[in-house]
C-alpha atoms as a PDB file:
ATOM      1  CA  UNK A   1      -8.725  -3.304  16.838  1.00  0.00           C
ATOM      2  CA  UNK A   2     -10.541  -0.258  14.926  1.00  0.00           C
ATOM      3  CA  UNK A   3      -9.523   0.830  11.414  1.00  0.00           C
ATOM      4  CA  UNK A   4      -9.782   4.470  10.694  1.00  0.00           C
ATOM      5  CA  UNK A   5      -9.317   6.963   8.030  1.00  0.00           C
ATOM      6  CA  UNK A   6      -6.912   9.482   8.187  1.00  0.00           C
ATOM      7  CA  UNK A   7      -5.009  11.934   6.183  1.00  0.00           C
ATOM      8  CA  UNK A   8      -1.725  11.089   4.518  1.00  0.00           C
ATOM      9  CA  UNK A   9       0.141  14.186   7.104  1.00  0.00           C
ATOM     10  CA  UNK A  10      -1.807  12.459  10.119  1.00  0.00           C
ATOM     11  CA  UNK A  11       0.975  12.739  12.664  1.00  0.00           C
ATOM     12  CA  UNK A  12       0.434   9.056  13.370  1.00  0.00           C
ATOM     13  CA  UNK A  13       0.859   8.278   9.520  1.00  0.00           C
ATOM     14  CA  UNK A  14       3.841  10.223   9.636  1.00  0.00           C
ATOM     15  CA  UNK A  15       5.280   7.924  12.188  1.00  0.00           C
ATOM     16  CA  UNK A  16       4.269   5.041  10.635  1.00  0.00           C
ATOM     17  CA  UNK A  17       5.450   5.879   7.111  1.00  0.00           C
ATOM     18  CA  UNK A  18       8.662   6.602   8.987  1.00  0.00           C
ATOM     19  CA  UNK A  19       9.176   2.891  10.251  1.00  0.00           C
ATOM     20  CA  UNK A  20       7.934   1.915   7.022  1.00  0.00           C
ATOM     21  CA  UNK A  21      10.900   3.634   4.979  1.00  0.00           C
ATOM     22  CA  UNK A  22      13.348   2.225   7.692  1.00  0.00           C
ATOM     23  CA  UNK A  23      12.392  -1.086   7.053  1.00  0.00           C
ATOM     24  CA  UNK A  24      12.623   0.097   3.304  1.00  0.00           C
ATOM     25  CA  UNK A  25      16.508   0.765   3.867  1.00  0.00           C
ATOM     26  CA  UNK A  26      16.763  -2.240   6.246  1.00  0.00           C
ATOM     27  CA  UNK A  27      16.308  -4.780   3.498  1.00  0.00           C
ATOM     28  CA  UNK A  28      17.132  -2.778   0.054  1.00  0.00           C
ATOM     29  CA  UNK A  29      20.223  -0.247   1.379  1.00  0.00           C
ATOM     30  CA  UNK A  30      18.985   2.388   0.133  1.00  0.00           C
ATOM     31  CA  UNK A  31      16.886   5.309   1.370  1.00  0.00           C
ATOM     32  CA  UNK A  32      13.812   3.520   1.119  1.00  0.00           C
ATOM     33  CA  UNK A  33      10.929   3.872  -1.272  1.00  0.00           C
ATOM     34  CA  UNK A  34      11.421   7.414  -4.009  1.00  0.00           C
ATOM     35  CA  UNK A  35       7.965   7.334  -5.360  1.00  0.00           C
ATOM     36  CA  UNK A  36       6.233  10.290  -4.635  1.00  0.00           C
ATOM     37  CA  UNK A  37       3.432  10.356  -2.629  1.00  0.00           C
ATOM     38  CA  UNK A  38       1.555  13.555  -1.690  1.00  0.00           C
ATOM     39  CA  UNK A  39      -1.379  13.930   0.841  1.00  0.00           C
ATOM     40  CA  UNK A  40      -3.825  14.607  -1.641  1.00  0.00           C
ATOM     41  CA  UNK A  41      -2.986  11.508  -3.129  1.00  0.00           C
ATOM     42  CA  UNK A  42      -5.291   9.676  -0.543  1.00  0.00           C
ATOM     43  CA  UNK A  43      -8.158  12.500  -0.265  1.00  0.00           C
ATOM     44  CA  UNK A  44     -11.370  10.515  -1.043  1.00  0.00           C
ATOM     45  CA  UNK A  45     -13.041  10.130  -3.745  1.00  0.00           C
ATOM     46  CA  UNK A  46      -9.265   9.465  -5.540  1.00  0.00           C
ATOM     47  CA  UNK A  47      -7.510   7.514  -2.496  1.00  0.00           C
ATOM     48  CA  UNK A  48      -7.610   6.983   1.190  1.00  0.00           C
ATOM     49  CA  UNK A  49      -5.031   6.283   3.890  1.00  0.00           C
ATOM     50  CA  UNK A  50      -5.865   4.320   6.551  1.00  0.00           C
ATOM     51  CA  UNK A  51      -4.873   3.436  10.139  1.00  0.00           C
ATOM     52  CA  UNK A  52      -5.574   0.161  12.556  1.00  0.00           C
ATOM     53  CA  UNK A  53      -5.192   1.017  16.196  1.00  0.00           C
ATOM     54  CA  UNK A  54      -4.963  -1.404  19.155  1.00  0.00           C
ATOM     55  CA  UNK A  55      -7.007  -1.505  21.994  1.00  0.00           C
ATOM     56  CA  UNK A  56      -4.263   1.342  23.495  1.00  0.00           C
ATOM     57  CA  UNK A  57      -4.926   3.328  21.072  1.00  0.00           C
ATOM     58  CA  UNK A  58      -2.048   2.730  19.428  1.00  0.00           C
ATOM     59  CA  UNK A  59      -1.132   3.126  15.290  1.00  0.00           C
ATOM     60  CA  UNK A  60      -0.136  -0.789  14.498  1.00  0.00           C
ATOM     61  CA  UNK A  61      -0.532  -0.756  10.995  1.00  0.00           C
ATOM     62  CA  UNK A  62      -1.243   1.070   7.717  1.00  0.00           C
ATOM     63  CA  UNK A  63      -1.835   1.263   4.283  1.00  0.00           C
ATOM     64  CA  UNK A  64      -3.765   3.393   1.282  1.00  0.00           C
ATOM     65  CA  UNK A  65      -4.974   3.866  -2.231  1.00  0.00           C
ATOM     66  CA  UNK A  66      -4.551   6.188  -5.005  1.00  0.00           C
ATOM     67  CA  UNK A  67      -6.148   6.436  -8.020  1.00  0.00           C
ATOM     68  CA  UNK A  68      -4.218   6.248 -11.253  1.00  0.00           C
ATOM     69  CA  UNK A  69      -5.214   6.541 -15.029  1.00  0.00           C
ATOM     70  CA  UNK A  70      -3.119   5.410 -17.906  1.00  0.00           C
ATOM     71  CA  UNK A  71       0.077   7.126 -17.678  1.00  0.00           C
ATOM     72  CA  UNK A  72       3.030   7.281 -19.284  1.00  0.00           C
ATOM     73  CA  UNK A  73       4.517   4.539 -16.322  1.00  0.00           C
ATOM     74  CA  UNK A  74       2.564   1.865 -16.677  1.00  0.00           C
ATOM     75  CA  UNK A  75      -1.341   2.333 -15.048  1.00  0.00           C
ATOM     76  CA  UNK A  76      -3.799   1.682 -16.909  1.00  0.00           C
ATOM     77  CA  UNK A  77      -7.580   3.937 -16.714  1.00  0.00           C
ATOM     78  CA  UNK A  78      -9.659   2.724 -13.553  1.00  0.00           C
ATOM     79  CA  UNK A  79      -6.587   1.748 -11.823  1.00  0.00           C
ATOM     80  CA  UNK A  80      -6.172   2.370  -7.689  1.00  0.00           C
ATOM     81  CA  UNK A  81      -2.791   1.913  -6.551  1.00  0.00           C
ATOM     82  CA  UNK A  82      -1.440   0.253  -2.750  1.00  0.00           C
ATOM     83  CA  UNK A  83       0.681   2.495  -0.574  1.00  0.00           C
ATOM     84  CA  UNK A  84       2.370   2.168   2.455  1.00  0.00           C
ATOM     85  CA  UNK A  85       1.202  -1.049   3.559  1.00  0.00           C
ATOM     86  CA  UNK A  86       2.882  -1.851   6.809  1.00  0.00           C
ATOM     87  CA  UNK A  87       2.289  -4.032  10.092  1.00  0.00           C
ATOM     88  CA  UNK A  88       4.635  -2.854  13.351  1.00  0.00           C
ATOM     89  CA  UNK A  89       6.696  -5.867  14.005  1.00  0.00           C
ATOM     90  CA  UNK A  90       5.148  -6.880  17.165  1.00  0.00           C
ATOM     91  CA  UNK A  91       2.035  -7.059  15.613  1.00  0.00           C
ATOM     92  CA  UNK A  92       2.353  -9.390  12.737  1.00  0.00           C
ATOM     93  CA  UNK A  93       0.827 -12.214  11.464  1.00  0.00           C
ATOM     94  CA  UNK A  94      -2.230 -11.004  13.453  1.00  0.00           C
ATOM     95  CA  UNK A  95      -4.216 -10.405  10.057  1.00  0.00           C
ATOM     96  CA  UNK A  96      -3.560  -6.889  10.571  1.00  0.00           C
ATOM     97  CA  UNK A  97      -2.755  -6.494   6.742  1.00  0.00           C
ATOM     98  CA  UNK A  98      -5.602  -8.624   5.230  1.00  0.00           C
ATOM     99  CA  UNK A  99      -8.217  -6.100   6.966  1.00  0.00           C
ATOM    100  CA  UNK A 100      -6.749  -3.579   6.053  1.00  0.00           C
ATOM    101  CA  UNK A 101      -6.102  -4.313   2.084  1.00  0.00           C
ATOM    102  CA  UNK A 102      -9.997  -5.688   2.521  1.00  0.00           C
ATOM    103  CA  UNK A 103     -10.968  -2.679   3.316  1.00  0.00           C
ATOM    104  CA  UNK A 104      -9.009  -0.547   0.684  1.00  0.00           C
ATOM    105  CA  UNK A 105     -10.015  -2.907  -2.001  1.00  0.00           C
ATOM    106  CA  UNK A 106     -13.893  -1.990  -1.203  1.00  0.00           C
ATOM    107  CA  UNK A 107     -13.457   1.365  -0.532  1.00  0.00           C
ATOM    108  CA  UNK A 108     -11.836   1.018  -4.199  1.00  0.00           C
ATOM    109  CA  UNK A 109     -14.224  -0.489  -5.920  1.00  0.00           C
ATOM    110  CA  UNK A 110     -17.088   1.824  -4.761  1.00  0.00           C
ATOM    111  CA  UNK A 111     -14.808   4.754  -5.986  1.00  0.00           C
ATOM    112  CA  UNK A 112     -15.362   3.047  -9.307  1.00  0.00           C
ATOM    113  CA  UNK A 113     -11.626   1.532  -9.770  1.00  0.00           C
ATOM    114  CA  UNK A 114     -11.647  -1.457 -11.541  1.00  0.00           C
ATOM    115  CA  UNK A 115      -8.063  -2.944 -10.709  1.00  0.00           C
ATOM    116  CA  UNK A 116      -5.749  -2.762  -7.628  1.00  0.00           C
ATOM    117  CA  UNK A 117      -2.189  -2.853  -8.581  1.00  0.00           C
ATOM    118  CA  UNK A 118       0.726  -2.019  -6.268  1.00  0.00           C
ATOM    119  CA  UNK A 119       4.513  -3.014  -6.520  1.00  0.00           C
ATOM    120  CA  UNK A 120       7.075  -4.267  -3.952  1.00  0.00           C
ATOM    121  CA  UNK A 121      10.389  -5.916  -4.051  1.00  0.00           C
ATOM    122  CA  UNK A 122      11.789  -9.511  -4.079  1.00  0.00           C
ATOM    123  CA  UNK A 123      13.237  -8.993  -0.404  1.00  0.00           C
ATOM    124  CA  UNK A 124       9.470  -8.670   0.929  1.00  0.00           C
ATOM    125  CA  UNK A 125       8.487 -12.504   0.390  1.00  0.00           C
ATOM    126  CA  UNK A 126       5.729 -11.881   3.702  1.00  0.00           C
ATOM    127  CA  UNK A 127       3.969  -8.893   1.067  1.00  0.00           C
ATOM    128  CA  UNK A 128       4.341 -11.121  -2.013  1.00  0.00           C
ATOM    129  CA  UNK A 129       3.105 -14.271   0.026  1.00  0.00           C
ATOM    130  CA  UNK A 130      -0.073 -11.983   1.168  1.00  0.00           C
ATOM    131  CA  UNK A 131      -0.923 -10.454  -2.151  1.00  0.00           C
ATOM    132  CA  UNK A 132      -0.855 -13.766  -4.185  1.00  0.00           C
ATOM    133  CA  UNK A 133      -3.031 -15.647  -1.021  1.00  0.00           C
ATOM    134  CA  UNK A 134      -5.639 -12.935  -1.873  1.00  0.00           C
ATOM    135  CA  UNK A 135      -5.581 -13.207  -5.290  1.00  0.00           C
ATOM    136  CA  UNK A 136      -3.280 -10.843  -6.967  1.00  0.00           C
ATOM    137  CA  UNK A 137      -1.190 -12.071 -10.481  1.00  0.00           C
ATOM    138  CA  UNK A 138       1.839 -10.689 -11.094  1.00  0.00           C
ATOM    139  CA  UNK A 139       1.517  -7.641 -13.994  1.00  0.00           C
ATOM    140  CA  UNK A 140       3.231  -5.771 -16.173  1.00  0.00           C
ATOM    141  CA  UNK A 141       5.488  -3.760 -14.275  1.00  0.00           C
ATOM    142  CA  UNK A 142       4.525  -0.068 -13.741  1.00  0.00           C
ATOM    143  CA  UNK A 143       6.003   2.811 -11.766  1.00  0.00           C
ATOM    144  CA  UNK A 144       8.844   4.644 -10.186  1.00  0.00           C
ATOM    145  CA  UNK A 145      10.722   0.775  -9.928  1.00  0.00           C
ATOM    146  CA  UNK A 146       9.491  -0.288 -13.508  1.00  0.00           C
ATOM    147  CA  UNK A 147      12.891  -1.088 -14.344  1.00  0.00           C
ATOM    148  CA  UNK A 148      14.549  -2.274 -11.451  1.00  0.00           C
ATOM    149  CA  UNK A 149      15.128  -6.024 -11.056  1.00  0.00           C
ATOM    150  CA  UNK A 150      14.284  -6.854  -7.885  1.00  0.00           C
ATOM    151  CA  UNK A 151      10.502  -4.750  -8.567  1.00  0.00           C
ATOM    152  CA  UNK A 152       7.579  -7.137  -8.331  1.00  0.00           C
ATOM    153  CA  UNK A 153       4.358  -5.725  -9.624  1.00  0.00           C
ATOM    154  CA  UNK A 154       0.783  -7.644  -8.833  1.00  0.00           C
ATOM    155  CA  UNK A 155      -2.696  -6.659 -10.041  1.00  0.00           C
ATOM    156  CA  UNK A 156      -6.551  -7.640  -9.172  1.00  0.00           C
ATOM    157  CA  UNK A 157      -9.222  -6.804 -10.339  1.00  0.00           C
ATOM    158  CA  UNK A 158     -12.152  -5.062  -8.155  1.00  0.00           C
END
């Protein structure tokens, strides 16, 4: 398995990001996730996207950072938000995800962030079970889904 960095408009990410939002609309019924992401979003020193490939060289999994300040939705100064995080079914339960949000955490906290928040829903128990094993809290909600019921937000600090 190697773990690479790539750009947000990697064609691979694309595809990726594609299964993600499907998956999105699977369990929500909606169109999957509205927040707004851009490319430059995850351009380092203020994010970074990354990618684990298999030994086929095949994308299996993904996820980024972004840095936020305090904002009128919720961040707070020094924070560096989790995007996109996403294992292909047939690779689950591998680990994939804990290297990867490993590696975004420390690539965070050399960028000088000081808290890794992200937010995902109530039908995602596997996320919510993986975030609170590694030692996220629930926070105060923050975000495009700040008001939505079913909107979990978690934070940890780097």
């Amino acid at each position: 398995m190697q773990i690479r960095r790539v750009p947000f408009d990697h064609p691979d990410a694309v595809k990726l990001n594609d299964e993600v939002q499907a998956e999105y609309h699977e369990r929500y019924g909606d169109g999957g996730d509205a927040t707004t992401l851009a490319p430059a979003d995850f351009e380092p020193p203020r994010g970074i996207f990354l990618i684990a490939y298999d030994e086929s060289d095949r994308p299996v999994a993904t996820g980024g950072w972004r840095s936020q300040d305090k904002n009128p939705e919720g961040n707070e100064d020094g924070d560096a938000e989790l995007k996109r995080m996403y294992v292909v079914p047939d690779m689950r339960g591998r680990g994939l995800a804990r290297r990867i949000l490993t590696a975004l955490e420390e690539d965070a906290r050399a960028a000088g962030r000081i808290r890794m928040v992200l937010e995902t829903g109530d039908k995602q128990p596997e996320a919510i079970a993986l975030y609170t094993a590694t030692g996220y809290e629930p926070c105060a909600k923050f975000g495009y889904y700040r008001f939505y019921e079913d909107s979990r937000c978690f934070a940890k600090a780097l």
